[in-house]
C-alpha atoms as a PDB file:
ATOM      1  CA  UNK A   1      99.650  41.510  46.753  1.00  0.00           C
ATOM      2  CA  UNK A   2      96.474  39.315  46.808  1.00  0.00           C
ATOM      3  CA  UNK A   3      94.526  37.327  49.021  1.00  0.00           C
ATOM      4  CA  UNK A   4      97.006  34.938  51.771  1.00  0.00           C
ATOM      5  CA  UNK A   5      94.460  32.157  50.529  1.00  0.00           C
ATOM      6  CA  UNK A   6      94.227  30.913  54.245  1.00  0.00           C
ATOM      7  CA  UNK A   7      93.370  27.616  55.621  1.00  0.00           C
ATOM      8  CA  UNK A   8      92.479  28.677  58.945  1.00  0.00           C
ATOM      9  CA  UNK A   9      91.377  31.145  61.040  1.00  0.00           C
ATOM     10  CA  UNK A  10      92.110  32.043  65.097  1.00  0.00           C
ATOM     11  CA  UNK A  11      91.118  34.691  67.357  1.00  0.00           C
ATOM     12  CA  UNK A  12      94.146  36.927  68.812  1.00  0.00           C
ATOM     13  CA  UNK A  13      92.073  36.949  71.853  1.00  0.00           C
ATOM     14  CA  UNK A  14      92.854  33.739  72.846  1.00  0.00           C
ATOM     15  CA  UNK A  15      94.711  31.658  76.120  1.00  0.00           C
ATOM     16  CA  UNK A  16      98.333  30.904  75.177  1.00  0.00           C
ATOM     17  CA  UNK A  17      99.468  27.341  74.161  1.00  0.00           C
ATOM     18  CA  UNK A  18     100.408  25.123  77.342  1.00  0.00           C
ATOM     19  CA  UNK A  19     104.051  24.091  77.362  1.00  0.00           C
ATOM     20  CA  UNK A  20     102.982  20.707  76.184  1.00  0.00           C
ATOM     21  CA  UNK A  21     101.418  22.243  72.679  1.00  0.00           C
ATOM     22  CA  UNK A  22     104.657  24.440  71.927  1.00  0.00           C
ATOM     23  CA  UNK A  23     107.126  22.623  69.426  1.00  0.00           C
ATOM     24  CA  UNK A  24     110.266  21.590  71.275  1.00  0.00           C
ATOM     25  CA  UNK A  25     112.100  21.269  67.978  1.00  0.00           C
ATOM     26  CA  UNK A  26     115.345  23.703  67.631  1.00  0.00           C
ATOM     27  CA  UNK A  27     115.005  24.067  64.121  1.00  0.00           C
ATOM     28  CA  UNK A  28     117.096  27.288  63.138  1.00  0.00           C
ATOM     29  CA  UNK A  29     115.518  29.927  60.587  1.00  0.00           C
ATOM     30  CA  UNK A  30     118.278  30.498  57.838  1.00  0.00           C
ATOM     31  CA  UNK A  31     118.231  34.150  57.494  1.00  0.00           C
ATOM     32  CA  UNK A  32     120.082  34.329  54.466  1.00  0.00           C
ATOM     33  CA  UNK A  33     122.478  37.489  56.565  1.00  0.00           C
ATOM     34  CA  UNK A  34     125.559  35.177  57.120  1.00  0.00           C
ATOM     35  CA  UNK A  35     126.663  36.926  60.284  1.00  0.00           C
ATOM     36  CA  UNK A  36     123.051  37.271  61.901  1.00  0.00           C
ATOM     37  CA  UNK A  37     123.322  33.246  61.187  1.00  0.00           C
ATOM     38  CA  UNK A  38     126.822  32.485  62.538  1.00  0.00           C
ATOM     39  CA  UNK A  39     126.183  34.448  65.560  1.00  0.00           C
ATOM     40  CA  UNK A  40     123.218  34.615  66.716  1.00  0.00           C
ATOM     41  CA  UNK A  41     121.184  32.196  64.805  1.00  0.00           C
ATOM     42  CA  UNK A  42     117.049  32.371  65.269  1.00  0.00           C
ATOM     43  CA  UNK A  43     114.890  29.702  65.801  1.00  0.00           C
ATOM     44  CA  UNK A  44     112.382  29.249  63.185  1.00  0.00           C
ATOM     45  CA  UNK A  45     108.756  30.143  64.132  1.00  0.00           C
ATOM     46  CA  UNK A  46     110.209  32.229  67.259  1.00  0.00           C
ATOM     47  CA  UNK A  47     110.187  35.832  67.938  1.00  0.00           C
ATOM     48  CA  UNK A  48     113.132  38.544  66.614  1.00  0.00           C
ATOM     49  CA  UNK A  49     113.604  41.276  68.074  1.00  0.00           C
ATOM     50  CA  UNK A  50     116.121  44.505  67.171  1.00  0.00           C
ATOM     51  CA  UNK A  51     117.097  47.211  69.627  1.00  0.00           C
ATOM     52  CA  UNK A  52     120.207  49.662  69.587  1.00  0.00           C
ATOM     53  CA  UNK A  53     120.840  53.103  68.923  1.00  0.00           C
ATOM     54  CA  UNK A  54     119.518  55.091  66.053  1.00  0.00           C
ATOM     55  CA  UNK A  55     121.187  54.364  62.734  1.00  0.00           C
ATOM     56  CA  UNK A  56     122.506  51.911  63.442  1.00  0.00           C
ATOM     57  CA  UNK A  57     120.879  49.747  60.903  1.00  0.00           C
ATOM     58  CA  UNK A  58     117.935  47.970  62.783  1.00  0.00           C
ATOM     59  CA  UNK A  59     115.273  48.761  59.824  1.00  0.00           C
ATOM     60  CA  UNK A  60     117.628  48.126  56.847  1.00  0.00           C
ATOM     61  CA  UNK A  61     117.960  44.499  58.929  1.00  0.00           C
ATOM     62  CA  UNK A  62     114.890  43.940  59.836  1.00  0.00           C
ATOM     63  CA  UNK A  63     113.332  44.676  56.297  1.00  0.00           C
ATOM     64  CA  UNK A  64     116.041  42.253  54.976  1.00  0.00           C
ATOM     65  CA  UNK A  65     114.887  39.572  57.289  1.00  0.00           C
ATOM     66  CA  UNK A  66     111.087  39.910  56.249  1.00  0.00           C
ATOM     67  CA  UNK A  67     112.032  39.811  52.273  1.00  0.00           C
ATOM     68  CA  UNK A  68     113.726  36.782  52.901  1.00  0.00           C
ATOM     69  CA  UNK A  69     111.263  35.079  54.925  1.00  0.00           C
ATOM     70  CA  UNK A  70     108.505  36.461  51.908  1.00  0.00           C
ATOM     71  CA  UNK A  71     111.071  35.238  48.986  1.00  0.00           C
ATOM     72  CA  UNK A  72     113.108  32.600  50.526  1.00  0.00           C
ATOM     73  CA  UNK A  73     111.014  30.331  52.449  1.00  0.00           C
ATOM     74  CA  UNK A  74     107.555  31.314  51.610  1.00  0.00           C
ATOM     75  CA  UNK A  75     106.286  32.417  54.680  1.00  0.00           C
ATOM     76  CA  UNK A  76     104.197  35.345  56.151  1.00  0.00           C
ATOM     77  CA  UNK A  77     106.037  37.922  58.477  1.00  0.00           C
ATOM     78  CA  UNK A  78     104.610  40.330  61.203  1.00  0.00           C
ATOM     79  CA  UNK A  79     105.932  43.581  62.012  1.00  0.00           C
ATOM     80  CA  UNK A  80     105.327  45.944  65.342  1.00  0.00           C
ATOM     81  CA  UNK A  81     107.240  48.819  65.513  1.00  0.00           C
ATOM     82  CA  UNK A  82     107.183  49.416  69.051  1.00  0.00           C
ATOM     83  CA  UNK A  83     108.732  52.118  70.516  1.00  0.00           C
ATOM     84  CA  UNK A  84     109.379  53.999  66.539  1.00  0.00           C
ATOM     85  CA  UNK A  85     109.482  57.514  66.675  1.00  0.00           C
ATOM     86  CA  UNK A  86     109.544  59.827  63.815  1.00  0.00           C
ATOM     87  CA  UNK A  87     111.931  62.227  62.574  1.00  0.00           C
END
């Protein structure tokens, strides 16, 4: 906990990036899950997203991602919980 310390600031209200201005690297995010890796492998600075039934895991994975994205490689993670219900 603490202050991110950063370097720059953007508005969310803002036009998206042209096609030109998006990175066309396929660098792939190493998730530190071996299967998520092997299988379906994410590219790194791209979207995740988790759907399927409930409990089947989805939280416990997607918690597991953002811990290793915190610990492993340094880096900031942002969650939406979109369509979460409660129990």
């Amino acid at each position: 906990a603490g202050p991110i310390g950063e370097e720059e600031r953007m508005s969310i209200h803002r036009a998206a990036p042209t096609y030109e201005e998006q990175s066309n690297t396929s660098d792939l995010l190493e998730t530190g899950i071996k299967v998520i890796d092997l299988i379906c492998p994410f590219a790194k600075g791209g979207k995740v997203g988790l759907f399927g039934g409930a409990g089947v895991g989805k939280t416990v994975n997607m918690m597991e991602l953002i811990r290793n994205i915190a610990i492993e490689h340094s880096g900031y993670s942002v969650f939406a919980g979109v369509g979460e219900r409660t129990r």
